[in-house]
Structure formats: C-alpha cells, structure tokens
C-alpha atoms as a PDB file:
ATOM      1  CA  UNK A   1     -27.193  51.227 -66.898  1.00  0.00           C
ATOM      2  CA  UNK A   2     -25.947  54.937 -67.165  1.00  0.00           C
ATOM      3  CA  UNK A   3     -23.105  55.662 -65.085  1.00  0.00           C
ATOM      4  CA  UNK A   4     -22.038  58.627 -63.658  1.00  0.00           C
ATOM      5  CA  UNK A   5     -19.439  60.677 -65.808  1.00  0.00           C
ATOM      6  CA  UNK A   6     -18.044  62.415 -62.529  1.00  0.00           C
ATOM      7  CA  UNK A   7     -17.610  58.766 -61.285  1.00  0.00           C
ATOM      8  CA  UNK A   8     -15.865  57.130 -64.615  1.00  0.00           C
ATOM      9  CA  UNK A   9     -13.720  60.206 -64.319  1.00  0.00           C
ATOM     10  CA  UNK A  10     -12.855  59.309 -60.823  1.00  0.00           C
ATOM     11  CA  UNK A  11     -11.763  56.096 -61.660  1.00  0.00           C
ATOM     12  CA  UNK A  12      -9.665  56.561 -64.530  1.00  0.00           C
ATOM     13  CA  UNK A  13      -7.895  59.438 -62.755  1.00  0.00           C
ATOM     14  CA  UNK A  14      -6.972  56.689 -60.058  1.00  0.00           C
ATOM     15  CA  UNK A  15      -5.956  53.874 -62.509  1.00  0.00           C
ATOM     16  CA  UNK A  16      -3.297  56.766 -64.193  1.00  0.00           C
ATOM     17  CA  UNK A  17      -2.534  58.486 -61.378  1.00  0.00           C
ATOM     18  CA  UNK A  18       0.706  57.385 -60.086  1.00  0.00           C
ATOM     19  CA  UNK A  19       0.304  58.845 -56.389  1.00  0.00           C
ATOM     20  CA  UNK A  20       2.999  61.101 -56.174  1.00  0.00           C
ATOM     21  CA  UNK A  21       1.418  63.621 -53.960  1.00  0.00           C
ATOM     22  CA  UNK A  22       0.579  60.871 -51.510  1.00  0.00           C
ATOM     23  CA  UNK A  23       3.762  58.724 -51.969  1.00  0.00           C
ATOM     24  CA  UNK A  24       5.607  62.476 -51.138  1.00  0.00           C
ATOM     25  CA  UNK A  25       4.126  62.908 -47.768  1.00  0.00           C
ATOM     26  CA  UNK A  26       4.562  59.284 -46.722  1.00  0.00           C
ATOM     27  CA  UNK A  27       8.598  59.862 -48.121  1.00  0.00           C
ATOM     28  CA  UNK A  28       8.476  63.115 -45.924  1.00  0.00           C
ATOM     29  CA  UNK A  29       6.923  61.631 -42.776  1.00  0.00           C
ATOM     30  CA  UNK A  30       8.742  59.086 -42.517  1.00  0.00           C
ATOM     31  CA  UNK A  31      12.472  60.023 -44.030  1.00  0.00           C
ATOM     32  CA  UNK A  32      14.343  58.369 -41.168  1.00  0.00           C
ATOM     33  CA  UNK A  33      12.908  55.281 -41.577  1.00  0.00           C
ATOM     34  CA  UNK A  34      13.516  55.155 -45.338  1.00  0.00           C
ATOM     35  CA  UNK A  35      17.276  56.361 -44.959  1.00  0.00           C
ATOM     36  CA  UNK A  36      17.440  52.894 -42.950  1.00  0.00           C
ATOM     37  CA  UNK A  37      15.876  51.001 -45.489  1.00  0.00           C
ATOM     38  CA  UNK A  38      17.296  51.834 -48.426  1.00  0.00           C
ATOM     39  CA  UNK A  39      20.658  50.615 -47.909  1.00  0.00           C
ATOM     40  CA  UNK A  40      19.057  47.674 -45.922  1.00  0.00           C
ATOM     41  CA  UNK A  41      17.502  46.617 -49.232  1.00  0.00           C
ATOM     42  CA  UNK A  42      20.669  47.248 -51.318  1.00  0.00           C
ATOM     43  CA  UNK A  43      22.296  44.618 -49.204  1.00  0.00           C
ATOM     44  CA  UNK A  44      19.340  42.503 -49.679  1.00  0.00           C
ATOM     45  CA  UNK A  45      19.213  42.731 -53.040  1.00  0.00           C
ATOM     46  CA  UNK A  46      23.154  42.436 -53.278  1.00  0.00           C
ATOM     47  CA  UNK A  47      22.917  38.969 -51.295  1.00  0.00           C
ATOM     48  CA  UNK A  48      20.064  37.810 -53.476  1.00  0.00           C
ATOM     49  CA  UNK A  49      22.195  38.336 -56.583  1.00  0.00           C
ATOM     50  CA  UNK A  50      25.151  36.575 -55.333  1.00  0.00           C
ATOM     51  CA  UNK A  51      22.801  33.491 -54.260  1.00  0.00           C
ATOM     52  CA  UNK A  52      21.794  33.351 -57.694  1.00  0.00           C
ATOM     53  CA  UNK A  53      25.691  32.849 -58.920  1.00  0.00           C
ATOM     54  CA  UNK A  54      25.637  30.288 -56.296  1.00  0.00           C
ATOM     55  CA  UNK A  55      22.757  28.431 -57.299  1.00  0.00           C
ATOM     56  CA  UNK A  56      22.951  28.480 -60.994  1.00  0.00           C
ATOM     57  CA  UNK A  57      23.637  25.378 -62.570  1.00  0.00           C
ATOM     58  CA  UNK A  58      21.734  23.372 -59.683  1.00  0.00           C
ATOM     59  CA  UNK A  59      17.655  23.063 -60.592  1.00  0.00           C
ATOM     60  CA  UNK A  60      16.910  23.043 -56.863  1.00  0.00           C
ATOM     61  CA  UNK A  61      18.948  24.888 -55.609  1.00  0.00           C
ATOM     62  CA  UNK A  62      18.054  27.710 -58.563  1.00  0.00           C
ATOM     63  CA  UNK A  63      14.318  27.500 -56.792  1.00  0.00           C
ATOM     64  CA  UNK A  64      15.382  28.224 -53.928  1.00  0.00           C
ATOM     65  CA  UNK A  65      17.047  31.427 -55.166  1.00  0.00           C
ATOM     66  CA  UNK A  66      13.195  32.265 -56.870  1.00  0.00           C
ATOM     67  CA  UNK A  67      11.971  31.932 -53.163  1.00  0.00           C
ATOM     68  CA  UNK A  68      14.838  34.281 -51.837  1.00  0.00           C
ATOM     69  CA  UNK A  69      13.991  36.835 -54.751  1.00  0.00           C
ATOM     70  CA  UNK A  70      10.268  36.730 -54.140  1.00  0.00           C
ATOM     71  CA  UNK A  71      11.023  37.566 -50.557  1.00  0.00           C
ATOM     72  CA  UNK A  72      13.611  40.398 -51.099  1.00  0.00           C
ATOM     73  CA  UNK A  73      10.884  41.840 -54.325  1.00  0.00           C
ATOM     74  CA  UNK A  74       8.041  41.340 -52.516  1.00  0.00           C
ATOM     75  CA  UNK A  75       9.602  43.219 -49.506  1.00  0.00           C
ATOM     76  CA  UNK A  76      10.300  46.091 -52.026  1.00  0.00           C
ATOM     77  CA  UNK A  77       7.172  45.833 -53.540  1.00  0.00           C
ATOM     78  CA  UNK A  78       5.261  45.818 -50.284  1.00  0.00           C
ATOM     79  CA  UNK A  79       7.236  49.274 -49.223  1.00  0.00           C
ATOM     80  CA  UNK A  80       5.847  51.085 -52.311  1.00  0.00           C
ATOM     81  CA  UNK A  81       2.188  50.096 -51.740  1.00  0.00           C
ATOM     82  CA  UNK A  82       2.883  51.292 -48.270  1.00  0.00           C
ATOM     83  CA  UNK A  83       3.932  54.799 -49.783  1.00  0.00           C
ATOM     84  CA  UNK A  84       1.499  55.002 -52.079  1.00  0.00           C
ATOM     85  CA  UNK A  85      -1.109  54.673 -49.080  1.00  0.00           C
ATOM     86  CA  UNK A  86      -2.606  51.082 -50.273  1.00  0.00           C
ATOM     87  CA  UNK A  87      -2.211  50.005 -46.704  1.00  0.00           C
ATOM     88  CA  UNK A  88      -4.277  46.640 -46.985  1.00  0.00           C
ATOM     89  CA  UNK A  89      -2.871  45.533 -50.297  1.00  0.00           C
ATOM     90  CA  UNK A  90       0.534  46.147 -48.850  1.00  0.00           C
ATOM     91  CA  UNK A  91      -0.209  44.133 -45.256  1.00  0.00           C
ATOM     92  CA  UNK A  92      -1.029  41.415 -47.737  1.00  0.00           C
ATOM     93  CA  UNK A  93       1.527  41.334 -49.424  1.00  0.00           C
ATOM     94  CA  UNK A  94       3.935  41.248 -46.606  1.00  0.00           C
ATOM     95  CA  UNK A  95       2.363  38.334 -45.330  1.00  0.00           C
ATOM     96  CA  UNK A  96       3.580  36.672 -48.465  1.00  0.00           C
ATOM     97  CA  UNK A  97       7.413  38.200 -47.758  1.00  0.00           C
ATOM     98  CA  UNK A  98       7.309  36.153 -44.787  1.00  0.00           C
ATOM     99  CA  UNK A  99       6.018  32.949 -46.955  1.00  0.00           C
ATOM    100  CA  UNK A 100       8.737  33.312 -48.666  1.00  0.00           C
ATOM    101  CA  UNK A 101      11.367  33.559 -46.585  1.00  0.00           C
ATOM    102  CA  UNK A 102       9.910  30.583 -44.364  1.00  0.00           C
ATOM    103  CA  UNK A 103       9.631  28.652 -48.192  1.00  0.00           C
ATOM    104  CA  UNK A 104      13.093  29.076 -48.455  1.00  0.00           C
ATOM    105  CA  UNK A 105      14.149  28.358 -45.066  1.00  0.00           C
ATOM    106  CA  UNK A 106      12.133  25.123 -45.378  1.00  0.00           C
ATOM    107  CA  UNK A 107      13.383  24.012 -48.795  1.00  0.00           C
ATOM    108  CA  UNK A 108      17.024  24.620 -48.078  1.00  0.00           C
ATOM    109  CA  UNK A 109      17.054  21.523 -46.031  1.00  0.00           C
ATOM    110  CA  UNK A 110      16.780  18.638 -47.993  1.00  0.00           C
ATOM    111  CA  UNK A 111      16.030  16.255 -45.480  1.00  0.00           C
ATOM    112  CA  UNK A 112      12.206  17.661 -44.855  1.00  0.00           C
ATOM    113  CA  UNK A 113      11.610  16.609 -48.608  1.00  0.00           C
ATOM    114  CA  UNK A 114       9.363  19.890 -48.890  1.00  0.00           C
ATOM    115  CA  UNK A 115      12.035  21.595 -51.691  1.00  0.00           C
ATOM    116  CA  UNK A 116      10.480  17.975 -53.304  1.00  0.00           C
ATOM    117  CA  UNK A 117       6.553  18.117 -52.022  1.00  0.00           C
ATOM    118  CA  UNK A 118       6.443  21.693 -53.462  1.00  0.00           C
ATOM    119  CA  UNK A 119       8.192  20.843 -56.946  1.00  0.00           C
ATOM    120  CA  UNK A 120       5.805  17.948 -57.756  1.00  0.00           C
ATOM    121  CA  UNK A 121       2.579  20.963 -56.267  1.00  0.00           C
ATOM    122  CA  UNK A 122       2.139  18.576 -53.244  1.00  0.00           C
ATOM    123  CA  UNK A 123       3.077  21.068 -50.511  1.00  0.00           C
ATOM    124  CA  UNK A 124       0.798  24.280 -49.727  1.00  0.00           C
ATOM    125  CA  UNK A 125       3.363  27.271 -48.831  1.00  0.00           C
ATOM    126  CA  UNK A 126      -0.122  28.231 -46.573  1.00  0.00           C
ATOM    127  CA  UNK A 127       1.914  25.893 -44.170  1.00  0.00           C
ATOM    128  CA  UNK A 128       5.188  27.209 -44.325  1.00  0.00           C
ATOM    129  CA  UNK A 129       5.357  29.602 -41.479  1.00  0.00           C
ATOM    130  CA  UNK A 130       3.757  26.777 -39.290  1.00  0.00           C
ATOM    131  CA  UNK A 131       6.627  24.174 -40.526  1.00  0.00           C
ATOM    132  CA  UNK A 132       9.108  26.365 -39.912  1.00  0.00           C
ATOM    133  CA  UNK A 133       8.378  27.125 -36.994  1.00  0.00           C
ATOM    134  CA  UNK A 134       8.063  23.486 -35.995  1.00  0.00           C
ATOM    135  CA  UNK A 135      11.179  22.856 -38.106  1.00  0.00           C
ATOM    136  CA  UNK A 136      13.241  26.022 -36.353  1.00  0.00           C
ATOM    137  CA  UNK A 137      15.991  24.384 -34.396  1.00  0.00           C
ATOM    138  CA  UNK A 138      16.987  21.740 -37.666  1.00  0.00           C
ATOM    139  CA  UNK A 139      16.966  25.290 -39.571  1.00  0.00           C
ATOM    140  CA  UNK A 140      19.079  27.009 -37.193  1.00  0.00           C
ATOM    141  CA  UNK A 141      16.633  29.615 -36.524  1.00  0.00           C
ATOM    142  CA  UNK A 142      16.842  31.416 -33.206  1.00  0.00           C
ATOM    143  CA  UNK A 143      14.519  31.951 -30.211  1.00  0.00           C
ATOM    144  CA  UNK A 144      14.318  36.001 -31.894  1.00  0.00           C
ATOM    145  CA  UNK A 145      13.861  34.632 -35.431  1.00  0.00           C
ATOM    146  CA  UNK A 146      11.336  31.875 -34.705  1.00  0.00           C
ATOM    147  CA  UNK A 147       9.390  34.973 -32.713  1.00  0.00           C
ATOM    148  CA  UNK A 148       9.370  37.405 -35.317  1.00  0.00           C
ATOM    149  CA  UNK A 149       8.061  34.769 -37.862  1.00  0.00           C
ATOM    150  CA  UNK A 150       5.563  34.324 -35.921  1.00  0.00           C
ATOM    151  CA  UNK A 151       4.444  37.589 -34.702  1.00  0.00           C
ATOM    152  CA  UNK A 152       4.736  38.920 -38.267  1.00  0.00           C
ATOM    153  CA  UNK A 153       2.429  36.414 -39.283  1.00  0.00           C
ATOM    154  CA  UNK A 154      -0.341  36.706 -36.783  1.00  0.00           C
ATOM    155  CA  UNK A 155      -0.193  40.609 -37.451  1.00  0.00           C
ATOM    156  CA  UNK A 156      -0.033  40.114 -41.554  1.00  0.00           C
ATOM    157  CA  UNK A 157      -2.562  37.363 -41.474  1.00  0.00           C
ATOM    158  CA  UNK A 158      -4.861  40.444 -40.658  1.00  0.00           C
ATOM    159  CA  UNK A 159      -4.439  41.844 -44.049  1.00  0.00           C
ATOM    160  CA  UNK A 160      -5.931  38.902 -45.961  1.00  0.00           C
ATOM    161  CA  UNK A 161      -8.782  38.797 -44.958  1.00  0.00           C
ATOM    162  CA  UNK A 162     -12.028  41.430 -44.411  1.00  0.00           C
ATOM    163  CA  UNK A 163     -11.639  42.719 -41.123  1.00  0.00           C
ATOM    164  CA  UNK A 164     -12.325  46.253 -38.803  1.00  0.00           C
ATOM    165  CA  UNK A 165      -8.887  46.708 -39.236  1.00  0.00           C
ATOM    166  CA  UNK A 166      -9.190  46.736 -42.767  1.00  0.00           C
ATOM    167  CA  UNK A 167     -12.001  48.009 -42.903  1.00  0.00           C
ATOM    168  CA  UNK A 168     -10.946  51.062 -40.332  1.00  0.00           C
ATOM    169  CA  UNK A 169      -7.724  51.735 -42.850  1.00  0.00           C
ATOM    170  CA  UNK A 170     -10.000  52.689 -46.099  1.00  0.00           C
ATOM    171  CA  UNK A 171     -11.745  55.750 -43.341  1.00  0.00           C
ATOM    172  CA  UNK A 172     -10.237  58.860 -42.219  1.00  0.00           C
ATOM    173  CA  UNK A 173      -9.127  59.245 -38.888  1.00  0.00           C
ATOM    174  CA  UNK A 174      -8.265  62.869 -39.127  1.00  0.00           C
ATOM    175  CA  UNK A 175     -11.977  63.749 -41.192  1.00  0.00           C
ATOM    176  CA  UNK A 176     -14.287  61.042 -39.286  1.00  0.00           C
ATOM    177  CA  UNK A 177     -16.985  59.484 -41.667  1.00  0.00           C
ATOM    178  CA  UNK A 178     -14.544  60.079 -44.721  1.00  0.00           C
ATOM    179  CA  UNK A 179     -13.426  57.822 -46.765  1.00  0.00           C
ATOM    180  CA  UNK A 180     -11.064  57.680 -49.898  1.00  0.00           C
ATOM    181  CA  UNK A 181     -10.467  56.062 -52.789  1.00  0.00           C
ATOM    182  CA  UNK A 182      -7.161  54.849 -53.834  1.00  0.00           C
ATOM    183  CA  UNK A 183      -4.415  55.740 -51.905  1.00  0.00           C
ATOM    184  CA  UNK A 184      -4.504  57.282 -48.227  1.00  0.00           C
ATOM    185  CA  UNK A 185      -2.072  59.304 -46.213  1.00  0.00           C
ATOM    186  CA  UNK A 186      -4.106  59.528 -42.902  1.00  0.00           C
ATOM    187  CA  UNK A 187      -2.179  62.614 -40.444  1.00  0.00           C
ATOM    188  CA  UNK A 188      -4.368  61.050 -37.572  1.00  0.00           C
ATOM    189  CA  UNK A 189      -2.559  57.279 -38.152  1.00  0.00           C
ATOM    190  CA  UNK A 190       1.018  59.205 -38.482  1.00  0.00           C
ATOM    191  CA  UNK A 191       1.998  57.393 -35.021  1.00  0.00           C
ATOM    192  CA  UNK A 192       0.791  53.901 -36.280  1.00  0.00           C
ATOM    193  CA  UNK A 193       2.792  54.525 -39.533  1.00  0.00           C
ATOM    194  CA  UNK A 194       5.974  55.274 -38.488  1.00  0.00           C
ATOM    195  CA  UNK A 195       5.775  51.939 -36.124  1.00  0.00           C
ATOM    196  CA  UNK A 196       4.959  49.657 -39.365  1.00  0.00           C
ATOM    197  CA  UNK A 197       8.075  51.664 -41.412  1.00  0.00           C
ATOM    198  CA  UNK A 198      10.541  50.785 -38.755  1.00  0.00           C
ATOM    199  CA  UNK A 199       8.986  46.648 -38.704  1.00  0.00           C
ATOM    200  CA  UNK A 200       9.754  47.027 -42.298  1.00  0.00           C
ATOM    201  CA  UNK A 201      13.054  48.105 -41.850  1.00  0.00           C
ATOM    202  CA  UNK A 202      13.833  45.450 -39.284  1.00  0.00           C
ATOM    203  CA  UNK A 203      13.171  42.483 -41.619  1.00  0.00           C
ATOM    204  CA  UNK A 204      15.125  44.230 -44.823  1.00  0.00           C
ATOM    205  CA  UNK A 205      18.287  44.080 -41.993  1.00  0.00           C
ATOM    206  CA  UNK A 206      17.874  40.635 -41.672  1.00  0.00           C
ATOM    207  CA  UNK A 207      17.172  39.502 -44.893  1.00  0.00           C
ATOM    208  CA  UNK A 208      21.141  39.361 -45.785  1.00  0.00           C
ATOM    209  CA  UNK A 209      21.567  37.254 -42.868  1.00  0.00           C
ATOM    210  CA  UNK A 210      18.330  34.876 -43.855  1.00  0.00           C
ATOM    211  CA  UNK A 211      20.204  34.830 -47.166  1.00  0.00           C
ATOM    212  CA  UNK A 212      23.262  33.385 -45.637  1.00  0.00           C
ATOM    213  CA  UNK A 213      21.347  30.989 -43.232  1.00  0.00           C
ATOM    214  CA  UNK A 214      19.628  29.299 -46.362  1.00  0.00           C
ATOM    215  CA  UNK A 215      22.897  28.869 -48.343  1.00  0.00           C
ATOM    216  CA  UNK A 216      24.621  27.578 -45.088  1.00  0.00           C
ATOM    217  CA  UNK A 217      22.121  24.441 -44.783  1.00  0.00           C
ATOM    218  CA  UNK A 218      22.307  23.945 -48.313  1.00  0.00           C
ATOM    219  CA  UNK A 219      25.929  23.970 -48.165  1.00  0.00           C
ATOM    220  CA  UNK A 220      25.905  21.249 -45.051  1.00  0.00           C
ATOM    221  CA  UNK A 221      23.354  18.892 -46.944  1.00  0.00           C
ATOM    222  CA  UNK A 222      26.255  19.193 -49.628  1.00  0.00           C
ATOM    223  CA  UNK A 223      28.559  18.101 -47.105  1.00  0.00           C
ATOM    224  CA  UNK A 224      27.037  15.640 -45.253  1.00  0.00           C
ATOM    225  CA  UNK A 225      26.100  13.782 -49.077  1.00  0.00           C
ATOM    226  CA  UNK A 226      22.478  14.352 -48.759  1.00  0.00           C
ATOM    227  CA  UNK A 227      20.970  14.784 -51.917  1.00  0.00           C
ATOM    228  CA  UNK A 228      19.559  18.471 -52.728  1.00  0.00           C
END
C-alpha cells in the first residue's frame, strides 16, 4: 500500500522530536509545583542511594533496594511523560510507582514470605497494593498511607486500560473535535493539571519516609532473628 508522504513525515517528526515546546509550557504552567518537586525527588533519590549502601552485600535485601529504585525512577520517569503531554502513558506508569512501593513494603517483611513467592516468579505484584493493604498494620502503614495507596490506585488503575477518560485526554478541550498526535498541552485541562502536579508532588515527599519505613522492618526482622 502507498502511504501518505505528509503522514510518514508526521510520524518521524514525532519519533525525533523531543517536545520541548510542549514540555516548556507544562514547566511554565505549572512552576510552583515543580519547585516542590524537585528537591522532593533529590531527597528521594538521596534515600534510595543510601538504601543501596545498606543493602549491598545481602541478595534480598539488594531486591528490595531494585523495588525502592523502580519506585523513586519510575516516579521521575512518570513526571517527564507528564511534561511532555503523554498523559495516559504517564497515568500508567504511575500506577506502577505505586506497585512498587507496595512491592517493597510487602517484601521488607520477611514473615509474609512474598520477598520469597516473588524470587522463585510465584507472586503477581498485580496483588501488591491489595496485600498491602490487607498487610498495613504488620507494615506499619498508617490510616493516611493505607488511604492514599488506595486512592492512587483506583485513580491510576484508570490509565491501563481503554477508557473515556483516556480516550477524552488524546481530544482537545480548548479546540472541540481536535485531536493530536504525540504530546498535548490542553489550556482548557490547565485546572485538572495543576491538581495531578501537586498528587505528584505529595508522593515524591513521602517517598524518603517510605524509604525509611522499609529499612525499619527489615532492620526488626534482623532483630527479632527472622530470616530475610
């Protein structure tokens, strides 16, 4: 079949485009937020690395630190779609951010045996935010913490699946019937962004102290001579 020059072209100017004129009025738009997160993140990333001194040497406990990096990168990760306008790729991948950190919550106490079930590719992380949720009060997760999992996940879950949310993100709410290709910066869904910017810069705040709550149960397993 004969395709449409105008259309190759379109497609290879989005696959080298790197979306600076759209990741520039996100940055603008929502400056505040990002002056939050960026030192947020620098924490996170700071706690991450010393985790990793802390683990290393110990095989599980060094998988547990891949968790807490795939939770703190993802987060990043998930940031820049958002900037660059991929809204649903981003969604989705915050869902697995919260995997993640639930993974890790879930593995750093050895007495659940999941650290174990997921080693030996016998435990789906699809159940993590469920288990941990079950699991809260023997992972010293409070009322706030156990809400925000879950919240976060109900919202994210949206994002993984076809839906008229997803569907209503790809369209223009400022030019009704448009719709773009590649990245979006939508004037009309200004309101909406700034709300998801400042959820994002709620769970980089926390991710220091989720850092510290999975090292402290590891730490008391150590203690009480349960095996890790």
């Amino acid at each position: 079949m004969t395709t449409d020059p105008d259309r190759e072209a379109l497609v290879r100017r989005l696959l080298a485009d790197d979306g600076k004129n759209i990741r520039s009025r996100f940055s603008e738009a929502l400056a505040e937020s990002l002056d939050e997160f960026v030192p947020a993140m620098a924490s996170a990333l700071q706690a991450s690395g010393k985790f990793d001194a802390f683990a290393k040497g110990d095989e599980d406990r060094e998988k547990v630190a891949w968790l807490i990096f795939s939770a703190v990168q993802g987060h990043l990760i998930s940031m820049r779609l958002f900037l660059d306008g991929f809204l649903v790729q981003s969604g989705n991948a915050q869902r697995q951010v919260l995997e993640s950190i639930a993974m890790a919550l879930l593995c750093s106490k050895a007495d659940l045996g999941i650290l174990e079930r997921f080693s030996n590719d016998t435990y789906s992380s699809n159940n993590a935010i469920r288990d941990a949720i079950k699991y809260s009060e023997r992972l010293g997760l409070k009322k706030e913490a156990i809400a925000g999992i879950r919240d976060g996940a109900e919202f994210y879950h949206q994002f993984s699946h076809p839906s008229k949310m997803t569907i209503a993100l790809y369209g223009s709410e400022a030019e009704p019937g448009v719709s773009y290709i590649g990245g979006i910066f939508d004037l009309a869904k200004l309101p909406q962004y700034r709300i998801e910017a400042d959820s994002r810069v709620k769970i980089a705040k926390i991710l220091p102290n989720f850092v510290s709550g999975v090292r402290r149960n590891l730490e008391l397993s150590s203690v009480k001579g349960i095996p890790r």
